[in-house]
N, C-alpha and C. Protein backbone atom coordinates (compact mmCIF):
# COMPACT_ATOMS: atom_id res chain seq x y z
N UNK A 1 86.07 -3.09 -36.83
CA UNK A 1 85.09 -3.46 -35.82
C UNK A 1 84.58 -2.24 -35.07
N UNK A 2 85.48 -1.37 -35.05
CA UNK A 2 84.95 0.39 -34.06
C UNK A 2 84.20 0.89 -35.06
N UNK A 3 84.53 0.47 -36.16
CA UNK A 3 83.58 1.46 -37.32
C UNK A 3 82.02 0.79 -36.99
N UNK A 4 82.19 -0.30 -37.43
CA UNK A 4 80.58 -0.84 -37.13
C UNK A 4 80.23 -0.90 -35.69
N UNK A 5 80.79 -0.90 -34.69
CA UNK A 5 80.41 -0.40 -33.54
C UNK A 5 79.53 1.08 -33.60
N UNK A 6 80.71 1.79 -33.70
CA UNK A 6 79.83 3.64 -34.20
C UNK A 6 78.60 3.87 -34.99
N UNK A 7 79.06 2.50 -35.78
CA UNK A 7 77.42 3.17 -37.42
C UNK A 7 76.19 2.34 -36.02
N UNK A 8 76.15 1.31 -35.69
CA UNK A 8 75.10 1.02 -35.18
C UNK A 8 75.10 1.35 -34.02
N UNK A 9 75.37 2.33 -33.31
CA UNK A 9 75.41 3.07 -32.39
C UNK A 9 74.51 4.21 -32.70
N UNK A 10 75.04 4.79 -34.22
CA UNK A 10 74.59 6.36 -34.51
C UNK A 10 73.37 6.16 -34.99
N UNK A 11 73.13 4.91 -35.33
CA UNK A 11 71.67 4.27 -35.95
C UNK A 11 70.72 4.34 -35.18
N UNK A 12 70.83 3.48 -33.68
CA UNK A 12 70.27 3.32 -32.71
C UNK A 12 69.97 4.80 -32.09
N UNK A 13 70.95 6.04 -31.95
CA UNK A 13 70.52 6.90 -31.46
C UNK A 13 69.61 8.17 -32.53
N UNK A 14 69.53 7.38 -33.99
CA UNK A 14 68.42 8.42 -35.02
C UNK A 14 67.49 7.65 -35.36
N UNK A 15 67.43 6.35 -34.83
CA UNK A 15 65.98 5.22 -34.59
C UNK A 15 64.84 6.22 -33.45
N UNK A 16 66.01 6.35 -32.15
CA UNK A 16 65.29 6.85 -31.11
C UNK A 16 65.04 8.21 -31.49
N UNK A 17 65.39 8.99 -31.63
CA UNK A 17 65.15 10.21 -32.36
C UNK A 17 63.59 10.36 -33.11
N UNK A 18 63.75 9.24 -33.83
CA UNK A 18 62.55 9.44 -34.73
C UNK A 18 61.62 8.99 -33.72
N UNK A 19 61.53 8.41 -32.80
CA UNK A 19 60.66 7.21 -32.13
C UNK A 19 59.85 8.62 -31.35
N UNK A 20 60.96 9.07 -31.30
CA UNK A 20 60.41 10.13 -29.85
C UNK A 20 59.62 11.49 -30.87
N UNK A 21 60.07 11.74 -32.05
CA UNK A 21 59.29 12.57 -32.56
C UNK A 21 57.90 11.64 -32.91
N UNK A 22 58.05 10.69 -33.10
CA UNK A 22 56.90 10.01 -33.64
C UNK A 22 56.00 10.04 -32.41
N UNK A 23 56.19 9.95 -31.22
CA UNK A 23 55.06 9.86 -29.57
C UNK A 23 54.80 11.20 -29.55
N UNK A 24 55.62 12.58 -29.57
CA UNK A 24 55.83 13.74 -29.28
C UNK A 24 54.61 14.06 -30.39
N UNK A 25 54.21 13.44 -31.85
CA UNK A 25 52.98 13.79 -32.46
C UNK A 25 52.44 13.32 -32.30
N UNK A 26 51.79 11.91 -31.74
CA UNK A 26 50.98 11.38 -31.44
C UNK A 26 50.58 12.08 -30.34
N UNK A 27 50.76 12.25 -29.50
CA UNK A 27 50.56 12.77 -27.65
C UNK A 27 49.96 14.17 -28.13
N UNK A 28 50.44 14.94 -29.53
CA UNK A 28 50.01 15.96 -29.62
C UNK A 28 48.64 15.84 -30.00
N UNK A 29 48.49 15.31 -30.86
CA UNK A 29 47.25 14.64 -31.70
C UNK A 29 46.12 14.43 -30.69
N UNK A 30 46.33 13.42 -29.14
CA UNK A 30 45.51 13.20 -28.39
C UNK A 30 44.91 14.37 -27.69
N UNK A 31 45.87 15.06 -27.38
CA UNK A 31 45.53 16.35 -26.96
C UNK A 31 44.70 17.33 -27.64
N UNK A 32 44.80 17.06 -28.76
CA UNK A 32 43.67 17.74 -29.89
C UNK A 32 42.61 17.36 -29.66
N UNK A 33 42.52 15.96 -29.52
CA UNK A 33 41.28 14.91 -29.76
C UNK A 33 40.40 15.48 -28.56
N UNK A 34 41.04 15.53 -26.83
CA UNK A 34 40.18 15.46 -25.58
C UNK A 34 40.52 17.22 -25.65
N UNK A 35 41.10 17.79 -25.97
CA UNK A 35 40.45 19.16 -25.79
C UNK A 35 41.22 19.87 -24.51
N UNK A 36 41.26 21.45 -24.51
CA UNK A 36 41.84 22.14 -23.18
C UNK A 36 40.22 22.60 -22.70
N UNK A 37 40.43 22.10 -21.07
CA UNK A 37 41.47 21.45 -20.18
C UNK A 37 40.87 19.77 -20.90
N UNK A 38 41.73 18.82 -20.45
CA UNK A 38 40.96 17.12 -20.83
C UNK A 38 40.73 16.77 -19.66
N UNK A 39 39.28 16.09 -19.99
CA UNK A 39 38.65 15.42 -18.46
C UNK A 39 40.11 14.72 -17.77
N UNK A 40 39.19 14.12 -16.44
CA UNK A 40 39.96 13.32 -15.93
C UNK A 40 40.10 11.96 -16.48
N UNK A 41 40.87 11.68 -17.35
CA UNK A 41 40.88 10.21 -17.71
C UNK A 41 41.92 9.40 -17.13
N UNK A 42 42.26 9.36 -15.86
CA UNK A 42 42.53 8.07 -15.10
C UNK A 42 43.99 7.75 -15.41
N UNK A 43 44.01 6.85 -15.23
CA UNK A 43 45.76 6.24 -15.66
C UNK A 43 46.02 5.94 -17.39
N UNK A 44 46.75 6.37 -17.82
CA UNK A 44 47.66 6.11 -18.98
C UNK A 44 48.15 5.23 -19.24
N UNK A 45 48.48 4.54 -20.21
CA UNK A 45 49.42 3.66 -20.50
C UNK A 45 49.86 3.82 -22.34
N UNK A 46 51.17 3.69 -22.62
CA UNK A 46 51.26 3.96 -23.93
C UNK A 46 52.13 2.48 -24.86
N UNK A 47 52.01 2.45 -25.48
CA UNK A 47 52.08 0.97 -26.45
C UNK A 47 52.39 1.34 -27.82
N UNK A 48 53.14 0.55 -28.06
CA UNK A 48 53.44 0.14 -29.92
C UNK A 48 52.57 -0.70 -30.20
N UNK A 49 51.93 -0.56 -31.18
CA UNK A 49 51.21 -2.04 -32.24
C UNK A 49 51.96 -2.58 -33.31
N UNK A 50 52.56 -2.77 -32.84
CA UNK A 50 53.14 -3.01 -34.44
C UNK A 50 52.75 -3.93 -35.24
N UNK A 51 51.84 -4.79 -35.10
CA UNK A 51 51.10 -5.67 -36.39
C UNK A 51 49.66 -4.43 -36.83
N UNK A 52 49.73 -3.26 -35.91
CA UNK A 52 48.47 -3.00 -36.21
C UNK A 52 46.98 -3.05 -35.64
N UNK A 53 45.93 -2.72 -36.11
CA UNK A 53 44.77 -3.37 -35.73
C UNK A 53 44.23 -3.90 -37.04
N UNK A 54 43.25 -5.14 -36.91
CA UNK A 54 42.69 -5.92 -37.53
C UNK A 54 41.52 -5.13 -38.67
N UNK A 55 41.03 -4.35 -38.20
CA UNK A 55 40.28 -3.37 -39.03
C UNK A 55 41.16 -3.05 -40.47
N UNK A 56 42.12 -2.33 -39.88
CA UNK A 56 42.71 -1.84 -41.13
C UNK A 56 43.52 -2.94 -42.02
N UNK A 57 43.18 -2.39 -43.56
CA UNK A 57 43.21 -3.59 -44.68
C UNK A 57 44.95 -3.72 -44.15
N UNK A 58 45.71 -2.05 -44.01
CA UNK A 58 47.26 -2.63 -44.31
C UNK A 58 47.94 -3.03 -42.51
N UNK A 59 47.08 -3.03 -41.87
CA UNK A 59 47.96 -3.11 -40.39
C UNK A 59 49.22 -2.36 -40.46
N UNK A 60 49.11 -1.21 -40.76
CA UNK A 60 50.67 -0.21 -40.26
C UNK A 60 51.07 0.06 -38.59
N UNK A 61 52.17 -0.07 -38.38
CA UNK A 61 52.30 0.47 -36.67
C UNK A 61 51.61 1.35 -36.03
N UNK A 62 50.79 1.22 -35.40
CA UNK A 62 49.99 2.41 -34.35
C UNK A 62 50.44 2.42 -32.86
N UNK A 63 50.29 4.10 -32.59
CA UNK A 63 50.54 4.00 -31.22
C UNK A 63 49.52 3.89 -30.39
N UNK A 64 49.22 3.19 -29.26
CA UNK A 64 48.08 2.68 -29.04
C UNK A 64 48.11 3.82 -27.12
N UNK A 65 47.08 4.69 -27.06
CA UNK A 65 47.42 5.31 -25.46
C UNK A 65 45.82 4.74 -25.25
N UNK A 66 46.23 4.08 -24.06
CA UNK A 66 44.78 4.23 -23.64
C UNK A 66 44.51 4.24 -21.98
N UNK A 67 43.67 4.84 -21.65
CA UNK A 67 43.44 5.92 -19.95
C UNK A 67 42.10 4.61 -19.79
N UNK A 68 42.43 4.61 -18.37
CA UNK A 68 41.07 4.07 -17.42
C UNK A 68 41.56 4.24 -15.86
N UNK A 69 40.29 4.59 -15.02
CA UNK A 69 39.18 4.86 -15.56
C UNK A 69 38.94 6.09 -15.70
N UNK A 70 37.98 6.32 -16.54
CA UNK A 70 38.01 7.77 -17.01
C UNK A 70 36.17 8.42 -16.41
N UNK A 71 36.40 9.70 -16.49
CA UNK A 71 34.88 10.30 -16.21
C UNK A 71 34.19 10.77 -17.37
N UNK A 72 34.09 10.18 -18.62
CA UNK A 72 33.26 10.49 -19.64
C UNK A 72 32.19 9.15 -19.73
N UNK A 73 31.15 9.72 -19.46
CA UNK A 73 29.76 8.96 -19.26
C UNK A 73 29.51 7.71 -20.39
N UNK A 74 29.51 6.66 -20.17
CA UNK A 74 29.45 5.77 -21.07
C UNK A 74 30.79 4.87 -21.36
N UNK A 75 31.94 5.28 -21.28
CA UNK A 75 33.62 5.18 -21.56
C UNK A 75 34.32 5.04 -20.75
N UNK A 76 34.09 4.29 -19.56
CA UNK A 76 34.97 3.57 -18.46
C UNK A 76 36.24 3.66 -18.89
N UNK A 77 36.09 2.98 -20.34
CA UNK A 77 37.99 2.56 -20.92
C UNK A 77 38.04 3.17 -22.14
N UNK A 78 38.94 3.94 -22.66
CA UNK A 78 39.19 4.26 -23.40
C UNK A 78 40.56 4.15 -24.15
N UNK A 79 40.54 3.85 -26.04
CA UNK A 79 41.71 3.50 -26.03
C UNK A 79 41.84 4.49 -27.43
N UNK A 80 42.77 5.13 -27.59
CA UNK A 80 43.29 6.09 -29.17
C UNK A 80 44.28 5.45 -30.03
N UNK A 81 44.42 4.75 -30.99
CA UNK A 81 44.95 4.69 -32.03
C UNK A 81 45.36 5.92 -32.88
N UNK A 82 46.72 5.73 -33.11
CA UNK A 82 47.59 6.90 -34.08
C UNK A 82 48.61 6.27 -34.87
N UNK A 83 48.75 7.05 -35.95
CA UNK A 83 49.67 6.63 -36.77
C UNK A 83 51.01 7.40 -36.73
N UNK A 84 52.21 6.87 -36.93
CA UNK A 84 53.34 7.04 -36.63
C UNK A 84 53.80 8.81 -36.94
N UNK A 85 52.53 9.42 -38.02
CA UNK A 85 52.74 10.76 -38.43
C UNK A 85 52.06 11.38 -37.54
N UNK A 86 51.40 10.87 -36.37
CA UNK A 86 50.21 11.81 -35.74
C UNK A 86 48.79 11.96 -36.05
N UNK A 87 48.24 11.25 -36.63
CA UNK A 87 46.60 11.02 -37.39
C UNK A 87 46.02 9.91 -36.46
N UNK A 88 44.95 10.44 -36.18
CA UNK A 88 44.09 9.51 -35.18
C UNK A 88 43.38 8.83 -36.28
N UNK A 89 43.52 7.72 -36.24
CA UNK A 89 42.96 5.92 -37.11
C UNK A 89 41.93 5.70 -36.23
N UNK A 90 42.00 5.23 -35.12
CA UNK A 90 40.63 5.19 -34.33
C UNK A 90 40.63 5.06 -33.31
N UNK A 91 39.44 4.74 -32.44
CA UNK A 91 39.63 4.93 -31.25
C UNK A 91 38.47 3.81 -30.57
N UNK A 92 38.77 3.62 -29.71
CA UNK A 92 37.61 2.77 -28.33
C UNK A 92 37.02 3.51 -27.47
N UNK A 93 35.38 4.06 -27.25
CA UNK A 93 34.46 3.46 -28.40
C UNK A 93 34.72 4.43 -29.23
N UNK A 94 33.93 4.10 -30.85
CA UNK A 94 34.12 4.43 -32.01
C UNK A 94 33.47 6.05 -31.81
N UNK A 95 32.84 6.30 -30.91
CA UNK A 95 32.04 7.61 -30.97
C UNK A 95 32.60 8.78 -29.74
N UNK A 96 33.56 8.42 -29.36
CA UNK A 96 34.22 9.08 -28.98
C UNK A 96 33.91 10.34 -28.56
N UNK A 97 34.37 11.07 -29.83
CA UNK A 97 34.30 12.74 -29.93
C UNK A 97 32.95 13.19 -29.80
N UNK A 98 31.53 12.32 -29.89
CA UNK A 98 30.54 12.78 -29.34
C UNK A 98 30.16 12.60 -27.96
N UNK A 99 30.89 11.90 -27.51
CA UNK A 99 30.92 11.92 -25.89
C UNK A 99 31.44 12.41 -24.80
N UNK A 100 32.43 13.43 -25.96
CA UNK A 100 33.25 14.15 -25.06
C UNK A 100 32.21 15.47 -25.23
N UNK A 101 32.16 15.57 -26.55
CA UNK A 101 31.07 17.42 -26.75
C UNK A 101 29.86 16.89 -25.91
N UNK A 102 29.08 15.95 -25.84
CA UNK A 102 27.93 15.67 -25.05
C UNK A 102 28.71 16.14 -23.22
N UNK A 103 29.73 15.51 -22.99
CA UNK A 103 30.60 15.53 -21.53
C UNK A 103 30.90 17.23 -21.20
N UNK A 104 31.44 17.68 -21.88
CA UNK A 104 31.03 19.47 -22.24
C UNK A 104 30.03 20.03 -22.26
N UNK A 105 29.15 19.84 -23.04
CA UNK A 105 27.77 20.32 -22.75
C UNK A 105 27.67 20.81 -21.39
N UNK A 106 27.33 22.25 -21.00
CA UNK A 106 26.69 22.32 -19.72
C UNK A 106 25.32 22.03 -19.34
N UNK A 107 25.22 21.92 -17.78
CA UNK A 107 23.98 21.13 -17.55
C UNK A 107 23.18 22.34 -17.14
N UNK A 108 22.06 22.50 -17.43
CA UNK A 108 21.26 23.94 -16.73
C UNK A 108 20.13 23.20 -16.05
């Protein structure tokens, strides 16, 4: 009974292990996405999907971060989809990355 106590113990602590490398690339990934420095995008919140989103044919687990309210013109709410390796799948709205280089743009 101590034995299977220990194995699902040592399980539970290389579940979390992976869990945390798996956010630690995602979070990196986002940071790619909004750029140094990243606007102000508001409050955070971070989420598992685990059925997925409906778009995609296979619904794999995504990590879902999404900030409001944010100061990119058009994008009150914004939400990033990632996959458990760190690859941005998609995002809310779909055009995103042109609203951030448009949000960059200086104004003369």
């Amino acid at each position: 009974m101590a034995r299977l106590f220990w194995l699902v113990l040592v399980l539970g602590f290389v579940g979390l292990l992976f869990a945390a490398a798996s956010w630690a690339a995602a979070f990196n990934s986002i940071g790619t996405l909004l750029g140094a420095p990243p606007p102000n995008m508001g409050t955070q919140s971070t989420a598992i999907e685990w059925q997925g989103i409906a778009r995609l044919r296979e619904h794999p687990p995504l990590w879902r971060f999404a900030f409001e309210p944010t100061v990119i013109p058009g994008a009150p709410k914004v939400r990033i989809y990632v996959d458990p390796l760190g690859h941005i799948v998609s995002t809310e709205p779909e055009d995103l990355q042109q609203r951030l280089t448009a949000f960059r743009r200086p104004m003369y």
